[in-house]
Protein backbone atom coordinates (compact mmCIF):
# COMPACT_ATOMS: atom_id res chain seq x y z
CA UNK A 1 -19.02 -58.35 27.49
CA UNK A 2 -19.64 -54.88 26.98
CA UNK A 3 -20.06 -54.42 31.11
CA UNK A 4 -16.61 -55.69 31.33
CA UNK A 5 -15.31 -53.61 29.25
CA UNK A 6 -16.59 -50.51 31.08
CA UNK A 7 -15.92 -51.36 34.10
CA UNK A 8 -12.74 -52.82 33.80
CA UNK A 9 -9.18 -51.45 32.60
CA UNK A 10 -7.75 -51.08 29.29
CA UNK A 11 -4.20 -52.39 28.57
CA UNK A 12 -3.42 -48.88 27.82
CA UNK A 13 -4.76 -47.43 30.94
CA UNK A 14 -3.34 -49.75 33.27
CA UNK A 15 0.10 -49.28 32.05
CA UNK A 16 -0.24 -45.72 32.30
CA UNK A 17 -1.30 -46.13 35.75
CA UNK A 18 1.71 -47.92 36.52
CA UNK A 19 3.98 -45.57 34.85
CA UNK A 20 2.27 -42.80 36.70
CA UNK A 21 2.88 -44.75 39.65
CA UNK A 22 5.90 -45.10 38.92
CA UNK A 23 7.16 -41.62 38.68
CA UNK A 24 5.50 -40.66 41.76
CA UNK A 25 7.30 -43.15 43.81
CA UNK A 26 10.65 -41.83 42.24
CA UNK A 27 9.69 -38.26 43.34
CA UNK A 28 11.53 -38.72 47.03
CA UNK A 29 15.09 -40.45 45.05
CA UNK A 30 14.83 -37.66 42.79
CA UNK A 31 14.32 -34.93 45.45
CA UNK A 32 17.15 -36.25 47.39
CA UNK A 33 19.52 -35.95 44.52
CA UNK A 34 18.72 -32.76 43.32
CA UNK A 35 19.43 -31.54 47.28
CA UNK A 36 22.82 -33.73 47.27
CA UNK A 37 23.70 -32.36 43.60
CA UNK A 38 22.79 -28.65 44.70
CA UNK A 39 24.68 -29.02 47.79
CA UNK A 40 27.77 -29.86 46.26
CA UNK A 41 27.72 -27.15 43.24
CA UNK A 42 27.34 -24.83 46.44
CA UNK A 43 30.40 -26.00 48.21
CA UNK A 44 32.09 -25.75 45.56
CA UNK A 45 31.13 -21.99 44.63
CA UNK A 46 32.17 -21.01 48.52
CA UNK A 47 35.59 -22.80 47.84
CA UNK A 48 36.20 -20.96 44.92
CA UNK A 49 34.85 -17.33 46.26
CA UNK A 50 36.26 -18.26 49.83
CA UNK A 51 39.05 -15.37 49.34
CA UNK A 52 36.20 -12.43 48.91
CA UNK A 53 33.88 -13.81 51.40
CA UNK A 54 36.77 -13.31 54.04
CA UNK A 55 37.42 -9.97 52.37
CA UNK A 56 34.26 -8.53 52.51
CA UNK A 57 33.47 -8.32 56.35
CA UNK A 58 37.36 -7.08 56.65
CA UNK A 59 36.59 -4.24 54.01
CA UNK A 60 33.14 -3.26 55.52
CA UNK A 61 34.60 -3.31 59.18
CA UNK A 62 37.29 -1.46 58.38
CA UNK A 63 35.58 1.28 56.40
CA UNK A 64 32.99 1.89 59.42
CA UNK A 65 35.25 1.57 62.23
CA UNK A 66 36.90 4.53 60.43
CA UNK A 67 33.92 6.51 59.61
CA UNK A 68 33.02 6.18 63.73
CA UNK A 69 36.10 6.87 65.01
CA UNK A 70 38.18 8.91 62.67
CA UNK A 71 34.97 11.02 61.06
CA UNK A 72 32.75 10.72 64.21
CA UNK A 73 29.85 9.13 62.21
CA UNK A 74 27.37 7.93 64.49
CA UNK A 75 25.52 5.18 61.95
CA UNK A 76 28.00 5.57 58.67
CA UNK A 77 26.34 2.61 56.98
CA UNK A 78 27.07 3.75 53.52
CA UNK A 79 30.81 2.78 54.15
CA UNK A 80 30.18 -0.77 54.81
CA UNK A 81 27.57 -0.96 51.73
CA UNK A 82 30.05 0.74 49.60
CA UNK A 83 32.98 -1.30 50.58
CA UNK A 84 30.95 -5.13 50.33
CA UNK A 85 29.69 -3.92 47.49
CA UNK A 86 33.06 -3.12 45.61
CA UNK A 87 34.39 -6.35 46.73
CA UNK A 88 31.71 -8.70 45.50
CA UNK A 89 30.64 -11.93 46.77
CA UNK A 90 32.13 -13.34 43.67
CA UNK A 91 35.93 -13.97 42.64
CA UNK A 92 35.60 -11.54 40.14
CA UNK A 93 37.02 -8.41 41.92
CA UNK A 94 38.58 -6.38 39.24
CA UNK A 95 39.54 -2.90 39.73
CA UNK A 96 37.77 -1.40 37.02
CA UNK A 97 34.61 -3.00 38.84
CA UNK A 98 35.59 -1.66 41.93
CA UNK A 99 36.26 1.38 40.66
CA UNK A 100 32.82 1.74 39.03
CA UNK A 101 30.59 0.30 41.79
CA UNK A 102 32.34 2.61 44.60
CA UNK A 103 32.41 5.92 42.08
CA UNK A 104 29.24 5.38 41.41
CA UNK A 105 28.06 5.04 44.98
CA UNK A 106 29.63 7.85 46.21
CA UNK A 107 28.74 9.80 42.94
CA UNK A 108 24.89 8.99 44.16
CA UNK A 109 25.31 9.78 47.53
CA UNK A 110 26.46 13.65 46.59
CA UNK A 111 23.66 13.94 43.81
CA UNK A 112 21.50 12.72 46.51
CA UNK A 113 22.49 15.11 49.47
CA UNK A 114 22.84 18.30 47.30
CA UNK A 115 19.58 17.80 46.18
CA UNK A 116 17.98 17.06 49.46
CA UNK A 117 19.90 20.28 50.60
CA UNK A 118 17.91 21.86 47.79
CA UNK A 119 14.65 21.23 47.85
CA UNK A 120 14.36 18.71 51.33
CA UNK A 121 12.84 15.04 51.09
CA UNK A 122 8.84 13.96 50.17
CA UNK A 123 7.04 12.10 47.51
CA UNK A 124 7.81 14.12 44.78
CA UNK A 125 11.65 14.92 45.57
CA UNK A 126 12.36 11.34 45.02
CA UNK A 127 10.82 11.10 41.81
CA UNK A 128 12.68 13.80 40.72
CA UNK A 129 16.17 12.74 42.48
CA UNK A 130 16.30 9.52 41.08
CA UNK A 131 15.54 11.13 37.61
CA UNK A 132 18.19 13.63 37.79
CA UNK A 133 20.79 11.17 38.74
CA UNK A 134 19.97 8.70 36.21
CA UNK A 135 20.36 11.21 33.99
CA UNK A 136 23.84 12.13 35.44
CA UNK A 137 24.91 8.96 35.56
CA UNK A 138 24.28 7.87 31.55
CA UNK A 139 26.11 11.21 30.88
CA UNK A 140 29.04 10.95 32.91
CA UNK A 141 29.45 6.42 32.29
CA UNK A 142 28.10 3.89 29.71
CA UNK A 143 28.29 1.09 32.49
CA UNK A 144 25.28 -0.24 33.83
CA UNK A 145 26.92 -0.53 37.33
CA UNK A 146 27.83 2.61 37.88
CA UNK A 147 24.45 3.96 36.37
CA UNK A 148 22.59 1.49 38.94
CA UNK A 149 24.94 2.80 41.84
CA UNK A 150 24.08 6.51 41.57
CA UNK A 151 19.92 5.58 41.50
CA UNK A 152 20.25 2.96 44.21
CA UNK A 153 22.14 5.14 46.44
CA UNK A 154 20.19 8.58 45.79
CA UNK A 155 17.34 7.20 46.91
CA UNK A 156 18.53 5.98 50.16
CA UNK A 157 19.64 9.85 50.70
CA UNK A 158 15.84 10.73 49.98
CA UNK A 159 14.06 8.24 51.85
CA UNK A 160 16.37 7.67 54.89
CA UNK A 161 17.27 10.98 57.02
CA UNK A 162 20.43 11.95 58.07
CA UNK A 163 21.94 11.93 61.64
CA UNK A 164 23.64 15.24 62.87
CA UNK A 165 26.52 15.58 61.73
CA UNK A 166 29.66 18.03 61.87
CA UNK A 167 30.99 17.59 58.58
CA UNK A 168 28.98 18.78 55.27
CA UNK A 169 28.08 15.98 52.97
CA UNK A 170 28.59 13.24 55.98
CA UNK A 171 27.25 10.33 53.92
CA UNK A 172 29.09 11.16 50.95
CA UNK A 173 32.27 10.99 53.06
CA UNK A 174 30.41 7.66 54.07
CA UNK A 175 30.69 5.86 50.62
CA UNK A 176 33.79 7.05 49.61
CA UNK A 177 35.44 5.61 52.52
CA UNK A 178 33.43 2.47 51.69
CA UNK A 179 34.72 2.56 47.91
CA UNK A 180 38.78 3.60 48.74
CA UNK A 181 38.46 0.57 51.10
CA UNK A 182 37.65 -1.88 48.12
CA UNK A 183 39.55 -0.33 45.83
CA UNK A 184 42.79 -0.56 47.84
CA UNK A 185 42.12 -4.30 48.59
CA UNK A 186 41.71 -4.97 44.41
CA UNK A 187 45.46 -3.05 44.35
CA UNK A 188 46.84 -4.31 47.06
CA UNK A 189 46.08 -8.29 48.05
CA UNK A 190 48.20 -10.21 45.81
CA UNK A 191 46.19 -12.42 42.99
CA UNK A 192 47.08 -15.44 41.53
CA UNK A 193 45.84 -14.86 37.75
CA UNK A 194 45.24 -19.18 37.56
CA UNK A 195 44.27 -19.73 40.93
CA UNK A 196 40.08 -19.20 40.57
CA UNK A 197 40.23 -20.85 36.38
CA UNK A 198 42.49 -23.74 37.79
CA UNK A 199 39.78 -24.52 40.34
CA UNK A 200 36.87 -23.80 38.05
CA UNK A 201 38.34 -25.89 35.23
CA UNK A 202 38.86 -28.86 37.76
CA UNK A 203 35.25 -28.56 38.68
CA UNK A 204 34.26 -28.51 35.16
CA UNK A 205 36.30 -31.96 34.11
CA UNK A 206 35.42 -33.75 37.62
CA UNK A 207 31.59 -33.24 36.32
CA UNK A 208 32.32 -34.49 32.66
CA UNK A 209 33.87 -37.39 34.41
CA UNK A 210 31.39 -38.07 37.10
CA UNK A 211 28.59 -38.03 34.40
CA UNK A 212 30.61 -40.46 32.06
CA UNK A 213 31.28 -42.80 34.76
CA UNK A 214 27.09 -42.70 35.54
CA UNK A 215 26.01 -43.02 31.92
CA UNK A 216 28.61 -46.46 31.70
CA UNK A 217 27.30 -47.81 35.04
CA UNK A 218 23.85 -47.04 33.57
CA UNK A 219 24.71 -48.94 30.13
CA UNK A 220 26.68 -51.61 31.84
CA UNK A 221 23.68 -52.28 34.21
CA UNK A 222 21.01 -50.99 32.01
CA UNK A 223 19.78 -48.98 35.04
CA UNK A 224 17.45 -46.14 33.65
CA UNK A 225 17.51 -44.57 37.41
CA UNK A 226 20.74 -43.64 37.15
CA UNK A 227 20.63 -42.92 33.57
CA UNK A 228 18.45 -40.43 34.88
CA UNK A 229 20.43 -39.05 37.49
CA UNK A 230 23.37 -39.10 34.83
CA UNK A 231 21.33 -36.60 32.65
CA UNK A 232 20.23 -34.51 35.70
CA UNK A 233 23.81 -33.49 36.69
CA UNK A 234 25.08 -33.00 33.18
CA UNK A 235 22.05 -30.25 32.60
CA UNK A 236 23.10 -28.58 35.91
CA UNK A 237 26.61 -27.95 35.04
CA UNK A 238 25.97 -24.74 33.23
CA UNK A 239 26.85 -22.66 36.15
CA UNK A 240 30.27 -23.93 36.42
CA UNK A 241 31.40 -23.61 32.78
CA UNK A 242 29.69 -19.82 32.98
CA UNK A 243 31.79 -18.85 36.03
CA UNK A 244 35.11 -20.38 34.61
CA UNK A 245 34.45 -18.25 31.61
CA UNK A 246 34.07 -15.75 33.95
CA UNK A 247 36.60 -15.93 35.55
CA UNK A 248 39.14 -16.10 32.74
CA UNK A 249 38.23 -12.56 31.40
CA UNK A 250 39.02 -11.50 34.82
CA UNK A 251 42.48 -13.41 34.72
CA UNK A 252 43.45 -11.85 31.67
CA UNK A 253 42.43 -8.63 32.51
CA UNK A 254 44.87 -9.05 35.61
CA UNK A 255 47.36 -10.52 33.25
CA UNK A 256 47.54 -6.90 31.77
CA UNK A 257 48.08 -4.80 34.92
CA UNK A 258 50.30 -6.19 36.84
CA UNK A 259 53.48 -8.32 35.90
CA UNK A 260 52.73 -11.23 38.53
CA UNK A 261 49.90 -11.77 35.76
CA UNK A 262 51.64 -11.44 32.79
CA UNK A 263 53.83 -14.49 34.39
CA UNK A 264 51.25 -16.72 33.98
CA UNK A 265 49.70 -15.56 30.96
CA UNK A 266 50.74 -18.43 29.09
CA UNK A 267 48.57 -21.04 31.11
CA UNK A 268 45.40 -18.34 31.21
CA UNK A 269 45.62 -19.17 27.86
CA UNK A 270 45.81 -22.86 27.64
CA UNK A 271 42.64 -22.49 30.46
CA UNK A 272 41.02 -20.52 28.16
CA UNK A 273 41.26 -23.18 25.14
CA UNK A 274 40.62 -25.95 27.52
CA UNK A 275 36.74 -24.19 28.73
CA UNK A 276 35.88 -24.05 25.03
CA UNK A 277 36.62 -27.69 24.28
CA UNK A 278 35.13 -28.72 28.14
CA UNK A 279 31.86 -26.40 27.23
CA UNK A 280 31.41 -28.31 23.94
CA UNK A 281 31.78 -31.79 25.62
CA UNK A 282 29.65 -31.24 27.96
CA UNK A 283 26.58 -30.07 25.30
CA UNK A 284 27.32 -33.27 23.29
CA UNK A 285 27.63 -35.16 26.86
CA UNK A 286 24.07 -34.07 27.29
CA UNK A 287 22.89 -35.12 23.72
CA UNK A 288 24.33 -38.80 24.76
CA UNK A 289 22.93 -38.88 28.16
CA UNK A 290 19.03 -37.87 26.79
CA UNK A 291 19.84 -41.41 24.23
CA UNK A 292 21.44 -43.45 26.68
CA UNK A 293 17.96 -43.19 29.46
CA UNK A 294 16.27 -44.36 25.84
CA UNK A 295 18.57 -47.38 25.74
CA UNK A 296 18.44 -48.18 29.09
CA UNK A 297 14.90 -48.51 28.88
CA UNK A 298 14.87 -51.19 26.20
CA UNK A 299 16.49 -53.57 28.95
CA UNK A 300 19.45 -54.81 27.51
CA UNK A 301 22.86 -54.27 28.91
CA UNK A 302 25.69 -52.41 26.73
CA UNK A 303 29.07 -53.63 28.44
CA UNK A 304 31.12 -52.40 25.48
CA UNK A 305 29.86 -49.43 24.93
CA UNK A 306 29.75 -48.65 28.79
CA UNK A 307 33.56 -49.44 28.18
CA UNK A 308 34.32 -46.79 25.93
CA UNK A 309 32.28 -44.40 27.77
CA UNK A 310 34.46 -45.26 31.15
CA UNK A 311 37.54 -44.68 29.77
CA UNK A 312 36.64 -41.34 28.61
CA UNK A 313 35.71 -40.92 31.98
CA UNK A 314 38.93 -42.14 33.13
CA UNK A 315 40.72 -39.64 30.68
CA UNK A 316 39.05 -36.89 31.67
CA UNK A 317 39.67 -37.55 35.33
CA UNK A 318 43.46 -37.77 34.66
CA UNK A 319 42.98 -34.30 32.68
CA UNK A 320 41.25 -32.61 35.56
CA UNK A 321 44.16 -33.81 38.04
CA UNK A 322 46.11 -31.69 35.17
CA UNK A 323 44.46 -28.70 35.21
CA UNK A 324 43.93 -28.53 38.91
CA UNK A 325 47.76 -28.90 39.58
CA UNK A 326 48.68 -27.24 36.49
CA UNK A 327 50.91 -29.91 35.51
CA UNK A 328 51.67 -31.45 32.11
CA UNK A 329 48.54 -33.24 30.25
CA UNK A 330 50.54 -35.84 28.56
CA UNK A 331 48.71 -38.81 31.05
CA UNK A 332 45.34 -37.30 30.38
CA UNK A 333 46.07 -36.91 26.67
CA UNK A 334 47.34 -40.51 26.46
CA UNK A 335 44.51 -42.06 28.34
CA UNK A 336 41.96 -40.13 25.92
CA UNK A 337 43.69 -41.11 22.92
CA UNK A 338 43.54 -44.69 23.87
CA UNK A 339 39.74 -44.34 24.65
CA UNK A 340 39.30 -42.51 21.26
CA UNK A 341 40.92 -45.10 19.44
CA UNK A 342 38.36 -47.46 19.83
CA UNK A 343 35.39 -46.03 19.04
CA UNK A 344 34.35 -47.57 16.24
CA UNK A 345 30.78 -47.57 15.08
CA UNK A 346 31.32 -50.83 12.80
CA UNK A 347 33.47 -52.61 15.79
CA UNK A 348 30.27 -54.72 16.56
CA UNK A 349 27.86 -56.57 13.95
CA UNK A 350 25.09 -57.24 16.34
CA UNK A 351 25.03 -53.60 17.02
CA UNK A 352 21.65 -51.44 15.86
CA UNK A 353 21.45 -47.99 14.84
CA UNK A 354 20.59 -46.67 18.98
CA UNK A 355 24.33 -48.28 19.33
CA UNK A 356 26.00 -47.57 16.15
CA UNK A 357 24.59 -43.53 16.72
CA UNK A 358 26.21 -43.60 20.54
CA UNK A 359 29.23 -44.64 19.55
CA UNK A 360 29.33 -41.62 16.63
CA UNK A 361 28.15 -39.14 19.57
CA UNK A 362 31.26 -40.25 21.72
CA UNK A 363 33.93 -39.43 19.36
CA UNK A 364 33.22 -35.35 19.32
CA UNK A 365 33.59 -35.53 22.99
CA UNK A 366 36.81 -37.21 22.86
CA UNK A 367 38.43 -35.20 20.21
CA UNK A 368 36.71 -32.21 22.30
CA UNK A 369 38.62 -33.70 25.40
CA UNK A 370 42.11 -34.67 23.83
CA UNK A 371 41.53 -30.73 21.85
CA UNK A 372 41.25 -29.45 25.60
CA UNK A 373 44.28 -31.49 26.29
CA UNK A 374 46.29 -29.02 23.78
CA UNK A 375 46.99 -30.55 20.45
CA UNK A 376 45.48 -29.22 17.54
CA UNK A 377 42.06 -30.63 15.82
CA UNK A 378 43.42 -32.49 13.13
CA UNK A 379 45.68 -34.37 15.49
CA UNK A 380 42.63 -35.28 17.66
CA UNK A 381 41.12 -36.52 15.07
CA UNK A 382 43.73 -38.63 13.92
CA UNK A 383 43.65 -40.46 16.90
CA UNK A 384 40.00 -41.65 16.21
CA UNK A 385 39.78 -45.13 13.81
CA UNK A 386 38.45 -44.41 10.45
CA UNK A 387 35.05 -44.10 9.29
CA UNK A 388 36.14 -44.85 5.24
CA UNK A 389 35.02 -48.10 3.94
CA UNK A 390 37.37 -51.35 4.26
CA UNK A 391 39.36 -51.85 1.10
CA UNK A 392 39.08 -55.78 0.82
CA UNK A 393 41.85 -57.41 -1.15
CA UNK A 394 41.09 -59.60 -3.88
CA UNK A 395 42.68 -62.19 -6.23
CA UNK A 396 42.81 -60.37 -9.14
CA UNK A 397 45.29 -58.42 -9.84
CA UNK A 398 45.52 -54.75 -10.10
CA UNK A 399 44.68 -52.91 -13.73
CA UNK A 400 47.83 -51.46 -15.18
């Protein structure tokens, strides 16, 4: 008896075996969806920076064309640095950023050259060139850009040498072109103050609603795969709600300097309400999606609840149609406030805690939802069925 022990398998062993298994024949499914998910977050990052990825190789060419031909520069590459640089790869070209990046630049291309001019290049001049315009550059500007532009760019002077030239200072007169290039395009291409947060917020709601619309397939079904996947995608949505924040301080930023942004002020600010409420329904979305892979896993389908769940999703669709058109929100807030209205912990007596407890986590997100639709908390709320006990009527009458 005792031989069989040893050389067999314990119940315990053998089902981890199988679970272990398991998970490494899921490795390839999982690997493919991180890839597809990836793939479309990066999409949609080049659709919503699409206007300064054009912008950038315009601004570089531009500013070296005219360092060659106008200056005579034989190899002005400072002017194209300078210039992508102070655009960004990022919709987030603002002027004062611009203005800091291509300052600085050009700031540490002169510290660089008059101290070359000084005391020539080596070892030890870098070391001390770099130091110097650090220095400088905390003095003269709190801003870590511009204090990163003077370092970065003095020690190119140092390390690289300089072509012949006719002009003094020929690489200063390098970056400066570079920076006036950028800054001109941040004064002078026209900016839609809602265009990047419209986008951005659509992402953000198409994600809430994709993820709802897994986690009630994944109830419906009890499919812990997908469950899985559900939870995946909602933990990979931080990037988007981080770049619509983003990009609203940059909106209302160009809300105060020009009077095309002022016009649309107004909706900056309902985008700005609606990316608090979205940010805190996602967290809680995440919260859900961890219990609903534990519920799945038990077996049993959950067609109600995977109900409720899909006509948040539903709602929050509608509401990203909304914010992408930047139309009214009275469909979206409609379909929510149905969905919120019945979720109701008690609506089921066969229902166990693990249900009861998912049906409590789902009515933050809607009132986070119908909040991001515009009314006010306490109206949110209202639309949600009460959690106070049932007054039962009886046959006695009431005391006087």
């Amino acid at each position: 008896m005792s031989q069989f022990r040893y050389a067999g398998y314990s119940d315990g062993e053998h089902e981890g075996g199988l679970q272990v298994k398991s998970e490494v024949s899921e490795l390839p499914q999982r690997a493919f969806n991180t890839v597809v998910h990836r793939s479309r977050m990066g999409l949609k990052r080049v659709q919503a920076n699409a206007g300064q990825l054009i912008q950038i190789p315009i601004a570089a060419t531009a500013a070296y064309a005219f360092c060659v031909y106008v200056l005579g520069h034989p190899y002005p590459f400072l002017a194209a640095v300078a210039s992508a640089v102070g655009i960004g790869p990022v919709a987030d070209r603002r002027l004062r950023r611009a203005m800091e990046i291509g300052f600085g630049a050009t700031f540490g291309v002169l510290v660089g050259e008059l101290l070359v001019n000084v005391y020539g290049t080596g070892v030890w001049q870098l070391t001390v060139t770099l130091a110097i315009g650090l220095f400088i550059g905390t003095m003269l500007n709190s801003g870590g850009i511009f204090i990163t532009q003077i370092a970065v760019q003095s020690v190119y002077v140092v390390v690289v040498p300089a072509t012949a030239a006719t002009l003094p200072f020929p690489r200063t007169l390098d970056a400066l072109t570079g920076s006036v290039c950028a800054i001109l395009l941040a004064l002078i291409l026209p900016r839609d103050a809602r265009k990047v947060p419209r986008g951005l917020a659509a992402s953000m709601l198409d994600e809430i609603s994709a993820v709802l619309q897994m986690m009630a397939r994944a109830l419906q079904d009890s499919d812990v795969a997908l469950a899985k996947r559900a939870l995946t995608r909602a933990r990979e949505t931080q990037d988007i709600i981080d770049s619509w924040g983003s990009s609203l301080k940059i909106s209302r930023e160009a809300a105060k300097i020009n009077a095309r942004g002022r016009r649309h002020s107004a909706e900056v600010t309902r985008l700005s309400r609606a990316h608090t409420h979205a940010d805190r329904a996602m967290r809680t979305i995440r919260v859900i999606a961890r219990r609903v892979v534990g519920i799945t896993e038990f077996g049993v389908e959950k067609p109600i609840i995977a109900g409720y769940v899909g006509s948040l999703s539903e709602g929050s669709k509608k509401l990203e149609v909304a914010l992408r058109r930047g139309t009214d929100r009275a469909l979206a807030e409609a379909a929510l406030a149905e969905a919120a209205s019945s979720l109701d912990p008690r609506a089921e007596a066969s229902w166990d805690i693990h249900d009861e407890s998912l049906v409590l986590l789902l009515r933050p997100v809607a009132v986070d939802l119908l909040e991001a639709c515009g009314l006010t908390n306490d109206a949110a709320q209202s639309r949600l069925p009460s959690l106070s006990e049932d007054t039962r009527d009886t046959d006695e009458p009431p005391a006087e």
